[in-house]
Protein backbone atom coordinates (compact mmCIF):
# COMPACT_ATOMS: atom_id res chain seq x y z
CA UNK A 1 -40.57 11.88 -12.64
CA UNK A 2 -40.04 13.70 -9.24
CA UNK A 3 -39.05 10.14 -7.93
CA UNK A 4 -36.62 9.45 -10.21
CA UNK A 5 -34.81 12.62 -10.32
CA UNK A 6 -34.59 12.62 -5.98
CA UNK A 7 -33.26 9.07 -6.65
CA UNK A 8 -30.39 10.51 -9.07
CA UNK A 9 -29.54 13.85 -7.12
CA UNK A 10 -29.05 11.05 -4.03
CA UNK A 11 -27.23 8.71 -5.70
CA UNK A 12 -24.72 11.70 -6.52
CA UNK A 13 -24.43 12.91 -3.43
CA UNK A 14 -24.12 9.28 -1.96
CA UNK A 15 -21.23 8.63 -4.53
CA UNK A 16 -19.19 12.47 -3.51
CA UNK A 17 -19.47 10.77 0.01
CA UNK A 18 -18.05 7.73 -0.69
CA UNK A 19 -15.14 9.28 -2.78
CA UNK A 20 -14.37 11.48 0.11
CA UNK A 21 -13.52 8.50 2.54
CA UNK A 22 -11.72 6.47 -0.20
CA UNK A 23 -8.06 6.25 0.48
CA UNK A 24 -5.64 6.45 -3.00
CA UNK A 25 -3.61 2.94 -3.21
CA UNK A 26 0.21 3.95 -2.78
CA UNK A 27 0.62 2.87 -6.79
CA UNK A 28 -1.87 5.94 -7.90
CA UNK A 29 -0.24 8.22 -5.65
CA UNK A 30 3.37 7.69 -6.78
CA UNK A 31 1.95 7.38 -10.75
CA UNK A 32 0.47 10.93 -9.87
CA UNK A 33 4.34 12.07 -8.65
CA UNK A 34 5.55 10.60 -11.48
CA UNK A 35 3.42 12.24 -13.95
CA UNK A 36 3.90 15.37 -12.40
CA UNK A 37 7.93 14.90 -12.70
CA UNK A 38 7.81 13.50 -16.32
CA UNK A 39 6.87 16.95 -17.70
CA UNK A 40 10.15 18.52 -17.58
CA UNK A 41 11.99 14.93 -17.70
CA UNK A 42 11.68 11.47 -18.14
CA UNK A 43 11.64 9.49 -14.93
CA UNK A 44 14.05 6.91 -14.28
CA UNK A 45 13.22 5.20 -11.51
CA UNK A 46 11.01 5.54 -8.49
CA UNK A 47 9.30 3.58 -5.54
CA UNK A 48 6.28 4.20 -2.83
CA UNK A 49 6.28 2.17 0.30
CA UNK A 50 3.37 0.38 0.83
CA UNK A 51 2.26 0.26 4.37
CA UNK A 52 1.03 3.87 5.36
CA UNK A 53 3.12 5.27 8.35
CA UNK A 54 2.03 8.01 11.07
CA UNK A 55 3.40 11.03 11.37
CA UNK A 56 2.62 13.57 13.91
CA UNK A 57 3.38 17.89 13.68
CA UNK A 58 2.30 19.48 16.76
CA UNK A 59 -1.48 18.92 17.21
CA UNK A 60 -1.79 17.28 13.71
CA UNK A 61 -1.56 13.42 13.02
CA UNK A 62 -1.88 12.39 9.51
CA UNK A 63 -0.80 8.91 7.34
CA UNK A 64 1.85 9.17 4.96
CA UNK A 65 3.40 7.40 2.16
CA UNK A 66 7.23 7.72 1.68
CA UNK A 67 8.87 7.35 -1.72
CA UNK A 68 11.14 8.52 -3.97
CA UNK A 69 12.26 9.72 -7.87
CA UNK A 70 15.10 9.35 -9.70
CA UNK A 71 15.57 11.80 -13.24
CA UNK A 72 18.13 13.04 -15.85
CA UNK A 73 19.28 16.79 -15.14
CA UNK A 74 21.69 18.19 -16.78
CA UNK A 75 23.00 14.93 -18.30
CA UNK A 76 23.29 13.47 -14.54
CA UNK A 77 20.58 11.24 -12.47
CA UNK A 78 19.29 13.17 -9.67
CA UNK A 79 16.80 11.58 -6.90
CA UNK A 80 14.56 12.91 -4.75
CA UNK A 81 12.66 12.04 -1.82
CA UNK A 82 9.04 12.78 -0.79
CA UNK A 83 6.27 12.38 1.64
CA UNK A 84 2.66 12.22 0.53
CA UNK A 85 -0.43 12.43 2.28
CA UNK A 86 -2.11 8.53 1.98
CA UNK A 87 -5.92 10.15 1.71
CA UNK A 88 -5.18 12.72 -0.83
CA UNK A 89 -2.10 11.70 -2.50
CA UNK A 90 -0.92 15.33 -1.68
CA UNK A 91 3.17 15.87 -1.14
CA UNK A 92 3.71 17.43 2.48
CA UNK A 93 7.48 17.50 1.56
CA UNK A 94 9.88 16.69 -1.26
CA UNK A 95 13.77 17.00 -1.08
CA UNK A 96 16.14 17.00 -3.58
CA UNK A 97 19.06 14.57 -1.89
CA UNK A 98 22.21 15.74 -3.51
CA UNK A 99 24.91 12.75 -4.24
């Protein structure tokens, strides 16, 4: 019994590691965005690139994804613009860019 309960507790543990290092694909990070976005409005249109690119603020390095959104408000499309963090799917910035 002892065995196979130190054999579960590791394989959780082992699995919380594993998750840690895993990178989210560009698709689950902008479907994130998007779902976050689509609960005020319906999203029109959006894209993620796909190749990760470095960015670099003062002593900090990190990978980002660039994308964007496009949405209906007030009876007009209005896009925006964001950065997101390629490990956690995080957004580091978002802009609205104004037509």
């Amino acid at each position: 019994m002892f065995g196979v309960l130190t054999g579960f507790v590791g394989g959780i543990q082992a699995s919380n590691i594993l998750k840690k290092n895993e990178q989210l694909t560009p698709q689950q990070i902008l479907n994130n965005i998007k779902n976050s976005f689509q609960n005020e409005t319906p999203v029109q249109d959006s894209w993620i690139s796909v190749n990760p690119i470095k960015i670099r603020k003062f002593a900090l390095t990190t990978d980002i994804y660039q994308g964007g959104i496009s949405r209906f408000e007030d009876n007009q499309i209005v896009r925006y613009e964001f950065q997101a963090d390629a490990k956690t799917g995080s957004i580091l910035n978002l802009k609205r860019i104004d037509l």
